[in-house]
N, C-alpha and C. Protein backbone atom coordinates (compact mmCIF):
# COMPACT_ATOMS: atom_id res chain seq x y z
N UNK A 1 26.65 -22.34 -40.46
CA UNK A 1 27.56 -23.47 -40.51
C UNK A 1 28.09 -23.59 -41.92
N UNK A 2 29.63 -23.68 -41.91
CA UNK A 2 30.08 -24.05 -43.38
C UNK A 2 30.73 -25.59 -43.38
N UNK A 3 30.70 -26.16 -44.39
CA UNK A 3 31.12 -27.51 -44.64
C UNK A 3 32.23 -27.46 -46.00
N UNK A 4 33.38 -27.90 -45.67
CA UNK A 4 34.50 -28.16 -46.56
C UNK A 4 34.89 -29.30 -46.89
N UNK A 5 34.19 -29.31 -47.93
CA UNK A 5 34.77 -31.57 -48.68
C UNK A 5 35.97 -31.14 -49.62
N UNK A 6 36.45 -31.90 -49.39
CA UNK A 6 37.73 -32.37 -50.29
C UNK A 6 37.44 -33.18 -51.65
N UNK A 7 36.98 -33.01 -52.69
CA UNK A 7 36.62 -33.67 -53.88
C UNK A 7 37.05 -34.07 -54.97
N UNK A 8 37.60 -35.36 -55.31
CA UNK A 8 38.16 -35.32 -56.16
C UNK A 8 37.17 -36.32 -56.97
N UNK A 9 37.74 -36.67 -58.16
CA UNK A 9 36.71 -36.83 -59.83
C UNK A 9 36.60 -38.96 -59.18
N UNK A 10 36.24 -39.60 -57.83
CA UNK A 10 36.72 -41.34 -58.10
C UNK A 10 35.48 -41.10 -57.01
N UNK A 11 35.25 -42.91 -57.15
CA UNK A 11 34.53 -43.33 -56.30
C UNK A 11 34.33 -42.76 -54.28
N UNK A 12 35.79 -42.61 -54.08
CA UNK A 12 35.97 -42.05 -52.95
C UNK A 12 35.37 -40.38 -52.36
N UNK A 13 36.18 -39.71 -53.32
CA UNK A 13 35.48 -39.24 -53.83
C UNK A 13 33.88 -38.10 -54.10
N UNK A 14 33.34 -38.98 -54.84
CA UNK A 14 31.82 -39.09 -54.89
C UNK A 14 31.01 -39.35 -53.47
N UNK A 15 31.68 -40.09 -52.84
CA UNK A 15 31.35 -40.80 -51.56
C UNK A 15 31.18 -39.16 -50.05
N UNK A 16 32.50 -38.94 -50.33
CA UNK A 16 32.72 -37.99 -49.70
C UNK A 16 31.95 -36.54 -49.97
N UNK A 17 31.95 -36.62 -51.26
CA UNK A 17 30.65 -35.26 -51.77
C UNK A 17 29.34 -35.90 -51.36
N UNK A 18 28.93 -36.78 -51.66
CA UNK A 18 27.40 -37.07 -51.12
C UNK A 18 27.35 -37.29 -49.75
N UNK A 19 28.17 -37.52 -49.10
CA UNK A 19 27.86 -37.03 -47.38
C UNK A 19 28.00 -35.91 -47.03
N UNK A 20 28.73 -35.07 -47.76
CA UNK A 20 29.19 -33.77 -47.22
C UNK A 20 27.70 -32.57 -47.96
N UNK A 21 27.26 -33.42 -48.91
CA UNK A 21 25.48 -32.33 -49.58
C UNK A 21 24.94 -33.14 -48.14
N UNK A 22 24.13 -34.31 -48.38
CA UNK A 22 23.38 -34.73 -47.74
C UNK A 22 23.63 -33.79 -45.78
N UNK A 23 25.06 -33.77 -45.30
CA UNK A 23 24.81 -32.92 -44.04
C UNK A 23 24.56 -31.25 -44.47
N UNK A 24 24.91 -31.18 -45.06
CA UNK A 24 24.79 -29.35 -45.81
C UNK A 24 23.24 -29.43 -45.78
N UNK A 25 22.41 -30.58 -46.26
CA UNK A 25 21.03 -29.79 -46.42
C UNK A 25 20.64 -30.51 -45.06
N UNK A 26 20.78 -31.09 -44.53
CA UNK A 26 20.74 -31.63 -43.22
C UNK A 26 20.18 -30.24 -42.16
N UNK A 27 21.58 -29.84 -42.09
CA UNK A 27 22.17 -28.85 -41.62
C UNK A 27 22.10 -27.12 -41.97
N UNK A 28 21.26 -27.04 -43.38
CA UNK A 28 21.15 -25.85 -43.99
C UNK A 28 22.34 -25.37 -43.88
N UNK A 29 23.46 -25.66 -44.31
CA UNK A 29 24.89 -24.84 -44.38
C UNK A 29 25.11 -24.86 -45.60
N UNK A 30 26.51 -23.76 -45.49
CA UNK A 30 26.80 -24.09 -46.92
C UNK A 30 27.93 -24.54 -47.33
N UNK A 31 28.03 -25.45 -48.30
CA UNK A 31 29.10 -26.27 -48.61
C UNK A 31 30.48 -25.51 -50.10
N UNK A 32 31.39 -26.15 -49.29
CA UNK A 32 32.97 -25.47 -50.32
C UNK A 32 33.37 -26.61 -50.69
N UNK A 33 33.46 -26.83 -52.00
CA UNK A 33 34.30 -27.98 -52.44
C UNK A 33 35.16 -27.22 -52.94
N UNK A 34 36.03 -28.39 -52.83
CA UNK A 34 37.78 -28.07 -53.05
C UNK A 34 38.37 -29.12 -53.51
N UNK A 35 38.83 -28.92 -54.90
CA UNK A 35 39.50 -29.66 -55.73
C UNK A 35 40.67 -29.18 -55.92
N UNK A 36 41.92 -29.66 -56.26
CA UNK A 36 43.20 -29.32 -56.73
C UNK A 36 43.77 -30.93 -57.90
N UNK A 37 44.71 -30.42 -58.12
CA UNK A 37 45.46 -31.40 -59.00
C UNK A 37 46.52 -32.26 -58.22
N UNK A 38 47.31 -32.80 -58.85
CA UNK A 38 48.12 -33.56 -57.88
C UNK A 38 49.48 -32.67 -58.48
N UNK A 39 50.18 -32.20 -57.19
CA UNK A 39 51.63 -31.72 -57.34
C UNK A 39 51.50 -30.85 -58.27
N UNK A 40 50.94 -29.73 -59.31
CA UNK A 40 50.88 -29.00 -59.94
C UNK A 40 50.47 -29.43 -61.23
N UNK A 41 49.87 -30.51 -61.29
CA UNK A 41 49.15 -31.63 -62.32
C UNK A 41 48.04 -31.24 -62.52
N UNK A 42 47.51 -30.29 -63.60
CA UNK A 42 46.13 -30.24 -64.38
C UNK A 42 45.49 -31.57 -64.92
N UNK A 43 46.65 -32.46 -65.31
CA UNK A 43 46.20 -33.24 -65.93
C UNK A 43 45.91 -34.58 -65.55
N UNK A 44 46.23 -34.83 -64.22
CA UNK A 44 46.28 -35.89 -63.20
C UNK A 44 44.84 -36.16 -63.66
N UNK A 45 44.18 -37.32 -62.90
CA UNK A 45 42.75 -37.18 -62.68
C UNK A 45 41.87 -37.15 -61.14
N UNK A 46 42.71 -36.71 -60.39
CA UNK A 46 42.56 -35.97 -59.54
C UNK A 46 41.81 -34.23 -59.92
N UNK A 47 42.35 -34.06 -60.99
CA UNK A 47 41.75 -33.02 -61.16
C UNK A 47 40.51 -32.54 -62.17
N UNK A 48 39.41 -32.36 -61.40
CA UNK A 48 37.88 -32.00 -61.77
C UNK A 48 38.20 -31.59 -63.41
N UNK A 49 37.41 -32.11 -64.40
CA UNK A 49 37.15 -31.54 -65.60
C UNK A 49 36.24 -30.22 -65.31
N UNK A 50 35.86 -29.56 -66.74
CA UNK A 50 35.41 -28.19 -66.28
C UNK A 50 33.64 -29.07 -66.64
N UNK A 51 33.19 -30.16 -67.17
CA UNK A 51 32.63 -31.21 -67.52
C UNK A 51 31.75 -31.26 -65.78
N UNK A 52 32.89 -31.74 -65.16
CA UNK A 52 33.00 -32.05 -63.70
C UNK A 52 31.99 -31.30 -63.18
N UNK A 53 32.81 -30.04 -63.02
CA UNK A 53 32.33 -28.64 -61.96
C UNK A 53 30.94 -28.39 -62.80
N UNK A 54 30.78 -28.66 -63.70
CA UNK A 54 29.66 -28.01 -64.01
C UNK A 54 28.01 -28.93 -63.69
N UNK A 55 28.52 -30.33 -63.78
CA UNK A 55 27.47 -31.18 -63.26
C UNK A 55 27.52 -30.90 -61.92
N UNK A 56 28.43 -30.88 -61.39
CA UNK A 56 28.57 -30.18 -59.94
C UNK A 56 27.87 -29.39 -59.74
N UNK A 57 27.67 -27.84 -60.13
CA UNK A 57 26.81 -26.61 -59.54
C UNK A 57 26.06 -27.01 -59.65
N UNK A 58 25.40 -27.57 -61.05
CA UNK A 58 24.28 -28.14 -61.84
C UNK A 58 23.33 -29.42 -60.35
N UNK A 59 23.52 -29.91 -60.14
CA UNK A 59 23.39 -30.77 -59.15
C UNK A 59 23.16 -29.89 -57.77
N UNK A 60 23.95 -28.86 -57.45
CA UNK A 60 24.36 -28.39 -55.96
C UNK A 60 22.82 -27.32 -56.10
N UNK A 61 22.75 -26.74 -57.35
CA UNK A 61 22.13 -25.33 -57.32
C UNK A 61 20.48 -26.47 -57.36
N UNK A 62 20.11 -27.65 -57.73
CA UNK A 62 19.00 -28.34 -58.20
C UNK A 62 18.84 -28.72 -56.96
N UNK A 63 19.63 -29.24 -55.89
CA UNK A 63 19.16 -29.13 -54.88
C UNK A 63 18.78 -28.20 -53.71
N UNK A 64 19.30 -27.41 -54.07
CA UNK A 64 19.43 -25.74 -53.20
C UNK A 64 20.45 -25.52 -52.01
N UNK A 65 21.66 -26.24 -52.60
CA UNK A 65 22.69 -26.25 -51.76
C UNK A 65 23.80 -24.90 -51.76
N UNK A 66 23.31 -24.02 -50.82
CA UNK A 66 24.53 -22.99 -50.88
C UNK A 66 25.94 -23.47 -50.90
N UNK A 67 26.72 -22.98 -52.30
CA UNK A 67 28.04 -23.43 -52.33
C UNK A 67 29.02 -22.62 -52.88
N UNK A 68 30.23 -23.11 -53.08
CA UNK A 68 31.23 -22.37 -53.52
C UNK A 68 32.11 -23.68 -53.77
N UNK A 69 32.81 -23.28 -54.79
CA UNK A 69 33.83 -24.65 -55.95
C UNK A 69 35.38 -23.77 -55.80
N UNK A 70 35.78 -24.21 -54.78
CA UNK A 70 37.24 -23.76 -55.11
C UNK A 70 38.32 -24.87 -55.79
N UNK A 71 38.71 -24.39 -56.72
CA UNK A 71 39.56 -25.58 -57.70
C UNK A 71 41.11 -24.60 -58.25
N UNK A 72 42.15 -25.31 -57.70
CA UNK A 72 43.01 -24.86 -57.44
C UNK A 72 44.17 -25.42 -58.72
N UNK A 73 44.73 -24.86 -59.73
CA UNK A 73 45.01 -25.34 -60.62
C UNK A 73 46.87 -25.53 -59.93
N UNK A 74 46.96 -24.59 -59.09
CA UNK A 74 48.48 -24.40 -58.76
C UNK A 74 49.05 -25.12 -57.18
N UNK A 75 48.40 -25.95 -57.18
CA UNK A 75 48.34 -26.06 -55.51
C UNK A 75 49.49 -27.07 -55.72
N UNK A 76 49.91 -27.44 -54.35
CA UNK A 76 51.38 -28.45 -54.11
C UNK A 76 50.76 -29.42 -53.28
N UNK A 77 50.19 -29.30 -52.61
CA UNK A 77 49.14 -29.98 -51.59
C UNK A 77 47.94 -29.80 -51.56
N UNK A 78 47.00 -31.27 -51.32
CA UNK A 78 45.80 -31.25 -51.39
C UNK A 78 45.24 -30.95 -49.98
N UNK A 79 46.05 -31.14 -48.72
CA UNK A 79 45.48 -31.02 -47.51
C UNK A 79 46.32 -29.80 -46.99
N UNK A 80 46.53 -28.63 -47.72
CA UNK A 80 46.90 -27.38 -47.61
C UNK A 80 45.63 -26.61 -48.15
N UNK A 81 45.34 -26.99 -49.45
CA UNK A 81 44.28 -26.41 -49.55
C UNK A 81 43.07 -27.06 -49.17
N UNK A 82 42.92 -27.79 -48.57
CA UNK A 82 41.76 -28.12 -47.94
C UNK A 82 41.72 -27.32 -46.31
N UNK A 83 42.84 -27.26 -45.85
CA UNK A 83 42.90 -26.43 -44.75
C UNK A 83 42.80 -24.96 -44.55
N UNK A 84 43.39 -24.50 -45.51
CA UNK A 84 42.97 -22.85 -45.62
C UNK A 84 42.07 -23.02 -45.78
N UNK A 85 41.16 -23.46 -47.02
CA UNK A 85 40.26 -23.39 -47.14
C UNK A 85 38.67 -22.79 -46.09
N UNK A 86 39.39 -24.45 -45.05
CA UNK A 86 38.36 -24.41 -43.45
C UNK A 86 38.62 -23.52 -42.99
N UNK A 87 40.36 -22.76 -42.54
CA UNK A 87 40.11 -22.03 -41.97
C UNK A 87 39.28 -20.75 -42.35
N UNK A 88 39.97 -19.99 -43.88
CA UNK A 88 39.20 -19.12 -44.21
C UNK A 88 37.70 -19.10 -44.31
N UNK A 89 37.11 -19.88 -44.43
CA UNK A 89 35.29 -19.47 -44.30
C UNK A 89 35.40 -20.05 -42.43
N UNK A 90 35.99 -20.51 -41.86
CA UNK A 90 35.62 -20.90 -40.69
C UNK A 90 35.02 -22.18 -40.74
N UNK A 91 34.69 -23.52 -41.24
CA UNK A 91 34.32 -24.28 -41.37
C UNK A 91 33.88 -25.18 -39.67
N UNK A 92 33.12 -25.68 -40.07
CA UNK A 92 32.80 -26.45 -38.46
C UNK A 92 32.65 -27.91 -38.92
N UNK A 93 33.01 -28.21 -40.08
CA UNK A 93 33.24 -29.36 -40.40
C UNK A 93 33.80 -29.92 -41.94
N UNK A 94 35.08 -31.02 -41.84
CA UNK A 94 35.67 -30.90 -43.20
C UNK A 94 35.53 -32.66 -43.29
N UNK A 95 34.70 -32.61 -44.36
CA UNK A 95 34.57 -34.06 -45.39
C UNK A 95 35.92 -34.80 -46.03
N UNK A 96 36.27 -36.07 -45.90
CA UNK A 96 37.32 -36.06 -47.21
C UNK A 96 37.12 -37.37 -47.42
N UNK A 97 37.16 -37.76 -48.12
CA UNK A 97 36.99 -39.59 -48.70
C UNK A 97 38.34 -40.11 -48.83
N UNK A 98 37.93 -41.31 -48.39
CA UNK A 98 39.54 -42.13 -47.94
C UNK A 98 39.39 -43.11 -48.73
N UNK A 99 40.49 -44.27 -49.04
CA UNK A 99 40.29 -45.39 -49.57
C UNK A 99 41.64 -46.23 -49.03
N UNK A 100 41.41 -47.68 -49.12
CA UNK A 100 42.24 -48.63 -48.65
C UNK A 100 43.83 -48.40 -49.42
N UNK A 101 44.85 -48.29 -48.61
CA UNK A 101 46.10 -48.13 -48.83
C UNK A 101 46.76 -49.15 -47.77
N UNK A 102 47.80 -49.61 -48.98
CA UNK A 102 48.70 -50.52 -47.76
C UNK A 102 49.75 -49.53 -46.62
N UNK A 103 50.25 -50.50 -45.72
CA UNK A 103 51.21 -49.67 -44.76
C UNK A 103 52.28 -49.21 -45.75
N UNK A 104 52.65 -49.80 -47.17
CA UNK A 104 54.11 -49.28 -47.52
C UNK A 104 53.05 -48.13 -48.17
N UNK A 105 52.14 -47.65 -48.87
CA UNK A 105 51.30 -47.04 -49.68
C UNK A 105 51.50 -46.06 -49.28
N UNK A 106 50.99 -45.62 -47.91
CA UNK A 106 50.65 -44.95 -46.59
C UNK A 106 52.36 -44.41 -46.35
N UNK A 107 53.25 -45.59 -46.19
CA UNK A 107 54.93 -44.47 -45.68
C UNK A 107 55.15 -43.78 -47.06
N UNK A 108 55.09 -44.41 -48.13
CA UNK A 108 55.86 -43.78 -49.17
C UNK A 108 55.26 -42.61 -49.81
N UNK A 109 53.51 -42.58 -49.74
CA UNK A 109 52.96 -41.55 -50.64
C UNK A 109 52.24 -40.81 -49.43
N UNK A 110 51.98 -41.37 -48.34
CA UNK A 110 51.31 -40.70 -47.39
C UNK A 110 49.52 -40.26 -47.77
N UNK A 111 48.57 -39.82 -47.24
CA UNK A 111 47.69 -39.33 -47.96
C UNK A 111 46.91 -38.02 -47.56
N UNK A 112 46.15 -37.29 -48.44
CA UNK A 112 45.87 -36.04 -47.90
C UNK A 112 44.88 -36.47 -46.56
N UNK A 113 43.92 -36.95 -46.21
CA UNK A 113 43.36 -37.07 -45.45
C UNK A 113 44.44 -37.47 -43.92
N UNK A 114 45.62 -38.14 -44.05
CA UNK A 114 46.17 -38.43 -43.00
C UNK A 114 46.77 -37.17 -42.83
N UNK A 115 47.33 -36.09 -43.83
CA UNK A 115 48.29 -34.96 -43.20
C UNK A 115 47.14 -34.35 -43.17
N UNK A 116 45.67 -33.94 -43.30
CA UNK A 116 44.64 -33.28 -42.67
C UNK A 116 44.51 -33.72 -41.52
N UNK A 117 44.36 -34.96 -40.86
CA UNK A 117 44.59 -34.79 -39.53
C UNK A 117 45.42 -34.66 -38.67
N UNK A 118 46.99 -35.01 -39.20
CA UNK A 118 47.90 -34.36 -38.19
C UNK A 118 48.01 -32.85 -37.94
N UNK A 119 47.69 -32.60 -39.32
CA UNK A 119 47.89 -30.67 -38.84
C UNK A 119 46.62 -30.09 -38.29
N UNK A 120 45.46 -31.23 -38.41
CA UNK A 120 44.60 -30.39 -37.46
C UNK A 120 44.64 -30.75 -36.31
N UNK A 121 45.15 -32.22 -35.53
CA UNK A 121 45.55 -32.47 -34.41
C UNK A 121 46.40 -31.27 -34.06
N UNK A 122 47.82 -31.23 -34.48
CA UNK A 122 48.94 -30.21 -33.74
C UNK A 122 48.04 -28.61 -33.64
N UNK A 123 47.34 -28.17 -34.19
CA UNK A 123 47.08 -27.15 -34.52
C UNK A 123 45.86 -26.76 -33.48
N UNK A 124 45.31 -27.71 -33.14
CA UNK A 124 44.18 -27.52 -32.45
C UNK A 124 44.03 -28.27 -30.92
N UNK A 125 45.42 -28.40 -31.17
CA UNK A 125 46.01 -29.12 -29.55
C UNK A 125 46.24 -27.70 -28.55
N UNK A 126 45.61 -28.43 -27.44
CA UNK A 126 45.47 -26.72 -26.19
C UNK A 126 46.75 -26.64 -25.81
């Protein structure tokens, strides 16, 4: 079993990485985090310091969590690469942390977790 969280550096987040270890050792799978920037933004804070990733392994390897850190410096979308991602290892389950957005929040900026589920709805519709 592989597990794909979506991780970015906030409370949400954090939230979403500690459910997505906690089923990984649950589950003995192994977990892919996947970070990107926002819109081709290194510097957003969306995007993991190298600070970050390293308390990260540091943490993943102390618990004995098989993993892999994909961090995407060039990406355009965060729920593009969260989707290859699943597909390429095959994932049987993808993590992502949400947080409260208004309805105008939601039309105007949309969020990765909502276009992760429409394209996995259309995509996985019989």
């Amino acid at each position: 079993m592989t597990i794909v969280v979506g991780y970015i550096p906030s409370p949400e987040g954090l939230s979403a990485l500690d459910r997505a270890i906690a089923r990984a050792q649950r589950d003995d799978a192994k977990l892919v985090v996947v970070n990107t920037g926002h819109r081709n933004n290194t510097a957003h804070p969306n995007y993991a310091s190298d600070q970050d990733l390293d308390a990260l392994v540091e943490r993943l390897q102390g618990l004995g969590v098989e993993h892999e850190i994909r961090q995407q410096d060039m990406a355009t979308d965060a729920a593009d690469e969260i989707l290859t991602a699943a597909e390429e290892v095959d994932a049987s389950l993808i993590v992502i942390g949400v947080r409260r957005r208004s309805a105008m929040g939601k039309l105007i900026a949309g969020s990765t977790a909502q276009r992760c589920f429409l394209r996995l709805a259309v995509t996985s519709w019989p």
